[in-house]
C-alpha atoms as a PDB file:
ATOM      1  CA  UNK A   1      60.198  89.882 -66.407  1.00  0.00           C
ATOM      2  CA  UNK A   2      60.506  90.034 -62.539  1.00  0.00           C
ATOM      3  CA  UNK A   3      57.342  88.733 -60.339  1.00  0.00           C
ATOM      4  CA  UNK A   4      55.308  91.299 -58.925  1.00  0.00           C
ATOM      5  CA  UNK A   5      54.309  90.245 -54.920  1.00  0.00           C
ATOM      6  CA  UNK A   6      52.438  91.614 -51.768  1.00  0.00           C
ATOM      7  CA  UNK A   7      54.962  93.845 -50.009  1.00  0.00           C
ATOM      8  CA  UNK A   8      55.221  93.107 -46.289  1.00  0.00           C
ATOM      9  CA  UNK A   9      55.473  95.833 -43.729  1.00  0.00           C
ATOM     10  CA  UNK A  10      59.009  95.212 -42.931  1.00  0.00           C
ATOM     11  CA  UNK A  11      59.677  96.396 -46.590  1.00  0.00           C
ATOM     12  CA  UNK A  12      58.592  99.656 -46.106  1.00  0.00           C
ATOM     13  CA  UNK A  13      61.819 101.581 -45.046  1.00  0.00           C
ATOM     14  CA  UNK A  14      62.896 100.400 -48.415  1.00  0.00           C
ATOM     15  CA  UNK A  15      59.738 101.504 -50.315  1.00  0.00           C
ATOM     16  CA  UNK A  16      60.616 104.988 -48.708  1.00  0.00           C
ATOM     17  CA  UNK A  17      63.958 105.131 -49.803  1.00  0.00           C
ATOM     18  CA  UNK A  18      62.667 104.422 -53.604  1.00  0.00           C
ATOM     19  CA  UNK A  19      60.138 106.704 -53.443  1.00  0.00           C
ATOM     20  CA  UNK A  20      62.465 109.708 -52.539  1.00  0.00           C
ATOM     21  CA  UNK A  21      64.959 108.577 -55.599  1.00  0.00           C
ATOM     22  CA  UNK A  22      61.651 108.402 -57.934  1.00  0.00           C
ATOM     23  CA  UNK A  23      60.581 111.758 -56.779  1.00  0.00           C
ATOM     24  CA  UNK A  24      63.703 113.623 -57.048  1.00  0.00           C
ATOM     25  CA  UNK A  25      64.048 112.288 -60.638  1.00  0.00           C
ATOM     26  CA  UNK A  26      60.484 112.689 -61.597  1.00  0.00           C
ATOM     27  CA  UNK A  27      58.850 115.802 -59.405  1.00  0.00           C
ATOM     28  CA  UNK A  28      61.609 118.807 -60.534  1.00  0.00           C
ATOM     29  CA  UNK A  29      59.262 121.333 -59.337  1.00  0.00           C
ATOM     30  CA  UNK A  30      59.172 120.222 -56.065  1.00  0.00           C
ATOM     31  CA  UNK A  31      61.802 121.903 -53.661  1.00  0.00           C
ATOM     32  CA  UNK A  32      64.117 120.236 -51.335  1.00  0.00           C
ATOM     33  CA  UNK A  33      62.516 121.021 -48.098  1.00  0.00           C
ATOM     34  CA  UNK A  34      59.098 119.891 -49.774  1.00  0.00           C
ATOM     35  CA  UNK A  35      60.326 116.663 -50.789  1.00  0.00           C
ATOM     36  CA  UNK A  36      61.666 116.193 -47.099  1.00  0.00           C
ATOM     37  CA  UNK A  37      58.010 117.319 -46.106  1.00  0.00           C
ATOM     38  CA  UNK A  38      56.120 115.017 -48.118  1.00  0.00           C
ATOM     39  CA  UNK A  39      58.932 111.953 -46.971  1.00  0.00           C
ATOM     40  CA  UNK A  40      57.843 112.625 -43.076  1.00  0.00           C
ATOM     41  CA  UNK A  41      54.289 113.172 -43.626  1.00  0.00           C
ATOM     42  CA  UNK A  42      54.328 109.098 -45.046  1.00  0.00           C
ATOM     43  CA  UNK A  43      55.748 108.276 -42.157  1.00  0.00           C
ATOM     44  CA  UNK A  44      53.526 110.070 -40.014  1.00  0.00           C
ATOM     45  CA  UNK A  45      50.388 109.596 -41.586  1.00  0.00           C
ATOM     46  CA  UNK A  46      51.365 105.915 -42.340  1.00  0.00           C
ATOM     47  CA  UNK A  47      50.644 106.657 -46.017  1.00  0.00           C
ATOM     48  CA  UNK A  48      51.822 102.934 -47.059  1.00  0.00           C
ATOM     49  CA  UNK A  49      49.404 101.548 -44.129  1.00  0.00           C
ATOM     50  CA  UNK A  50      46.513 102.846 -45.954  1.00  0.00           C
ATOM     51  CA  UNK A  51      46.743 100.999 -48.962  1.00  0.00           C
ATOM     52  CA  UNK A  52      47.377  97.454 -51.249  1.00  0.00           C
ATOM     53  CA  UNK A  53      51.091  97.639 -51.359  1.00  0.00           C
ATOM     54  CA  UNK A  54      52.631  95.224 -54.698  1.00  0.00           C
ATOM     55  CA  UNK A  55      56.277  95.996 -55.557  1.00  0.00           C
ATOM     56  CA  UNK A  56      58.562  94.146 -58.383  1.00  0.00           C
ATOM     57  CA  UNK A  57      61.915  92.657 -57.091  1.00  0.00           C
ATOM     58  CA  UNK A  58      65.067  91.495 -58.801  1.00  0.00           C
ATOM     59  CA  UNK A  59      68.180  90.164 -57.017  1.00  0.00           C
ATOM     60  CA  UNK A  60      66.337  91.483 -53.335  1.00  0.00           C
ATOM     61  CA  UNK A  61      66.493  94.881 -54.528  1.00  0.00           C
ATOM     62  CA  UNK A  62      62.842  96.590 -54.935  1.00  0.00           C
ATOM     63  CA  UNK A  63      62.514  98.199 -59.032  1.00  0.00           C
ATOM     64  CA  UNK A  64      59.214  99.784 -58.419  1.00  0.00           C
ATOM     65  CA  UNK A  65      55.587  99.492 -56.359  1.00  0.00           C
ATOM     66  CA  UNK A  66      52.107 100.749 -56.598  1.00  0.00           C
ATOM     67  CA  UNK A  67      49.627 101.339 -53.740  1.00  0.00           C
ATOM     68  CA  UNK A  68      45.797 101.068 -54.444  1.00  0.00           C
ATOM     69  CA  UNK A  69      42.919 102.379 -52.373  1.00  0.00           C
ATOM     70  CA  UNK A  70      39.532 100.701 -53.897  1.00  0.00           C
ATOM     71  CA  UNK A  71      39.564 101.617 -57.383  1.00  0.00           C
ATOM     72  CA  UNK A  72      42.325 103.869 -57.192  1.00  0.00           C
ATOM     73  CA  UNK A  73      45.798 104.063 -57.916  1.00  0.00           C
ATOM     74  CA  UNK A  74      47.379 105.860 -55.051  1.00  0.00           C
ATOM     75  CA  UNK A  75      51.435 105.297 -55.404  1.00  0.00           C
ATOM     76  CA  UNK A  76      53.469 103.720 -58.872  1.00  0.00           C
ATOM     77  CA  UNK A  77      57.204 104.777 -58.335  1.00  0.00           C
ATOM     78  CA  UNK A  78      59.925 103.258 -60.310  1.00  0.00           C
ATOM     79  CA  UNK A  79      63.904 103.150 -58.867  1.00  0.00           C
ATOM     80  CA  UNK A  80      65.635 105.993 -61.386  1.00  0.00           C
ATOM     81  CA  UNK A  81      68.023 102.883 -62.216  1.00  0.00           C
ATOM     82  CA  UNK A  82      64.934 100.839 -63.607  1.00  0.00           C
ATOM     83  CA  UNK A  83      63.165 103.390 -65.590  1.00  0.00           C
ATOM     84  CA  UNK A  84      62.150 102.763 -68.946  1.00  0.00           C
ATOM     85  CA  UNK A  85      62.488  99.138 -68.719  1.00  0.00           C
ATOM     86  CA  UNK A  86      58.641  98.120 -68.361  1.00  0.00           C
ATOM     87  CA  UNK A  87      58.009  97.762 -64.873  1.00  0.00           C
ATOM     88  CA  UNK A  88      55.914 100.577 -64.577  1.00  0.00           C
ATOM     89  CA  UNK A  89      54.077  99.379 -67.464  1.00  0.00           C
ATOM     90  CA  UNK A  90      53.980  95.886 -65.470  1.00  0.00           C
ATOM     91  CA  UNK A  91      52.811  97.323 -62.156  1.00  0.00           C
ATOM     92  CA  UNK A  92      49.819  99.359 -63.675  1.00  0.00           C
ATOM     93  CA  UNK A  93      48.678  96.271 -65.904  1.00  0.00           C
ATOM     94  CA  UNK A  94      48.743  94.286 -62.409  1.00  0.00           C
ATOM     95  CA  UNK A  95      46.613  97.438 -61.119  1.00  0.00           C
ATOM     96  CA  UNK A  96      44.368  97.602 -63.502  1.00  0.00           C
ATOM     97  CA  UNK A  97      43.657  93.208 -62.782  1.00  0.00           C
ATOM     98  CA  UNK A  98      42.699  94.076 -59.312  1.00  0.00           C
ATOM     99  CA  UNK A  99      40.227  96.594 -60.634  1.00  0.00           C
ATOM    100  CA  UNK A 100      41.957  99.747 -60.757  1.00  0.00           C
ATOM    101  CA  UNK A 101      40.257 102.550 -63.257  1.00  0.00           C
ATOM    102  CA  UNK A 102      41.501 106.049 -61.406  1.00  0.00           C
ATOM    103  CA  UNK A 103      44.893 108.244 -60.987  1.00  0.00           C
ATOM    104  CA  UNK A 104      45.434 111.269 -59.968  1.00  0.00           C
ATOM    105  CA  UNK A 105      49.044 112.857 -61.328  1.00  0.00           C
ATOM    106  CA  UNK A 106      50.540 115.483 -61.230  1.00  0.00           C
ATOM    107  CA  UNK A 107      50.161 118.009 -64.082  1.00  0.00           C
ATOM    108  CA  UNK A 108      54.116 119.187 -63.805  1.00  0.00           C
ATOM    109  CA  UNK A 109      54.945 115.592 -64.260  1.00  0.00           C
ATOM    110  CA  UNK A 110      54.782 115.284 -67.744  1.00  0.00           C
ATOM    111  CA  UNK A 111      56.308 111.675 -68.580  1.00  0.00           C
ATOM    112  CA  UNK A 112      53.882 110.163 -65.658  1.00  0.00           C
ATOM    113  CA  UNK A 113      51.102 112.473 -67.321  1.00  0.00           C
ATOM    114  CA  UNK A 114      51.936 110.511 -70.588  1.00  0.00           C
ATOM    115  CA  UNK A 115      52.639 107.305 -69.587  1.00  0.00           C
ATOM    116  CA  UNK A 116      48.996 106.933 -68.562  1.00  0.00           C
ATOM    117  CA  UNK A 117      47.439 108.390 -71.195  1.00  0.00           C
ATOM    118  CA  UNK A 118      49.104 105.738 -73.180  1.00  0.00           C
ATOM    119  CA  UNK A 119      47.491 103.054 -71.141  1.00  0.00           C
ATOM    120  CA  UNK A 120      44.055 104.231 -71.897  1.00  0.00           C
ATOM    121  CA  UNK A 121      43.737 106.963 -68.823  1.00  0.00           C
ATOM    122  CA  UNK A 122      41.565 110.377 -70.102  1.00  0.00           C
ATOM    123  CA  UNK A 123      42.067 113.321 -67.843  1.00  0.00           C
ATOM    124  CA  UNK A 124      38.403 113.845 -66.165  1.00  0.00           C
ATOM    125  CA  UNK A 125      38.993 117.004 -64.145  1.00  0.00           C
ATOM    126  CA  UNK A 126      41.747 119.537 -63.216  1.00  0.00           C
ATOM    127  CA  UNK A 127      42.675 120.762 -59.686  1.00  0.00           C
ATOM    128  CA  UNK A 128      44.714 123.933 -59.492  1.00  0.00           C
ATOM    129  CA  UNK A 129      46.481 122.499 -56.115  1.00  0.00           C
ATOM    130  CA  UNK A 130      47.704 119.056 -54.397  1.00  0.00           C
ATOM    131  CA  UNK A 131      45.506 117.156 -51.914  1.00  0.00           C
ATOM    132  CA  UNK A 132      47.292 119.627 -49.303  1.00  0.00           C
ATOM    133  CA  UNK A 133      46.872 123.482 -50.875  1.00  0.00           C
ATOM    134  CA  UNK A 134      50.462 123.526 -52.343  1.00  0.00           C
ATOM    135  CA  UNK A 135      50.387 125.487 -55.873  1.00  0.00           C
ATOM    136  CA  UNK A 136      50.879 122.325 -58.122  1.00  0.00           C
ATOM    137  CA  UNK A 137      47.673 121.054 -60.307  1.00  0.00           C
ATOM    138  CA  UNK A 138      46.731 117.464 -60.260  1.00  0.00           C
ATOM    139  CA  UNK A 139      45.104 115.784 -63.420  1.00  0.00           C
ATOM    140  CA  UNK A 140      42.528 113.124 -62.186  1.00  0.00           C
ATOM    141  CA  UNK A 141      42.417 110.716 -64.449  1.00  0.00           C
ATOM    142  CA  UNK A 142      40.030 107.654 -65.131  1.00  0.00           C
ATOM    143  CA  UNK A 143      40.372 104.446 -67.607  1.00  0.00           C
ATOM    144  CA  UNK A 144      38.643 105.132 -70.799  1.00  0.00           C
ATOM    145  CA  UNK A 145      35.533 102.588 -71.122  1.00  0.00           C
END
């Protein structure tokens, strides 16, 4: 199985450009110009600044990376061509070593939804909206004890 190591800042253009293929396989309720929205707004806000950034790489080419804030799992996006192949399963086992016991997800994302409930995440509490008012519930979840 590939390593999983720090990513540097001079990866992120690349972590951008996996996270927009993730999300347009994954987040089918989003719309277009919302997708294009959300990309900007990591730039802007310097999203990937604000957190541990880990990524798993085969043959230079990025599969997949988390981001954790404290005790929370921020980011875990998977390149479409690597799905199903473990690495997500990989990246959140390396999360959940550094300490990692929350996730929020988003309730319209069903495979994510069950992916973590299969790694021992319980759904705590239900918002109706995203961190930013848009109509899509978010299921925060924490690590069952």
């Amino acid at each position: 199985m590939p390593e999983i190591v720090s990513t540097s800042a001079d990866q992120h253009a690349a972590l951008l450009e996996l996270w927009e293929q993730s999300v347009r396989a994954t987040h089918h309720f989003l719309t277009e110009e919302q997708i294009l929205q959300i990309r900007q707004q990591i730039i802007e806000f310097g999203y990937f600044d604000q957190v541990q950034l880990f990524h798993v790489e085969h043959q230079q080419q990025i599969l997949g990376f988390i981001g954790i804030a404290g005790h929370k799992l921020e980011m875990l996006f998977i390149s479409p061509a690597a799905f199903r192949q473990g690495i997500g399963s990989q990246l959140l086992q390396h999360a959940l070593e550094l300490g990692v016991t929350e996730v929020d997800v988003n309730e319209q994302n069903p495979n994510a939804v069950t992916f973590y409930l299969k790694h021992g995440f319980k759904v705590v509490s239900r918002s109706e909206t995203d961190s930013v008012g848009n109509p899509y519930p978010i299921l925060h979840l924490r690590l069952k004890k």
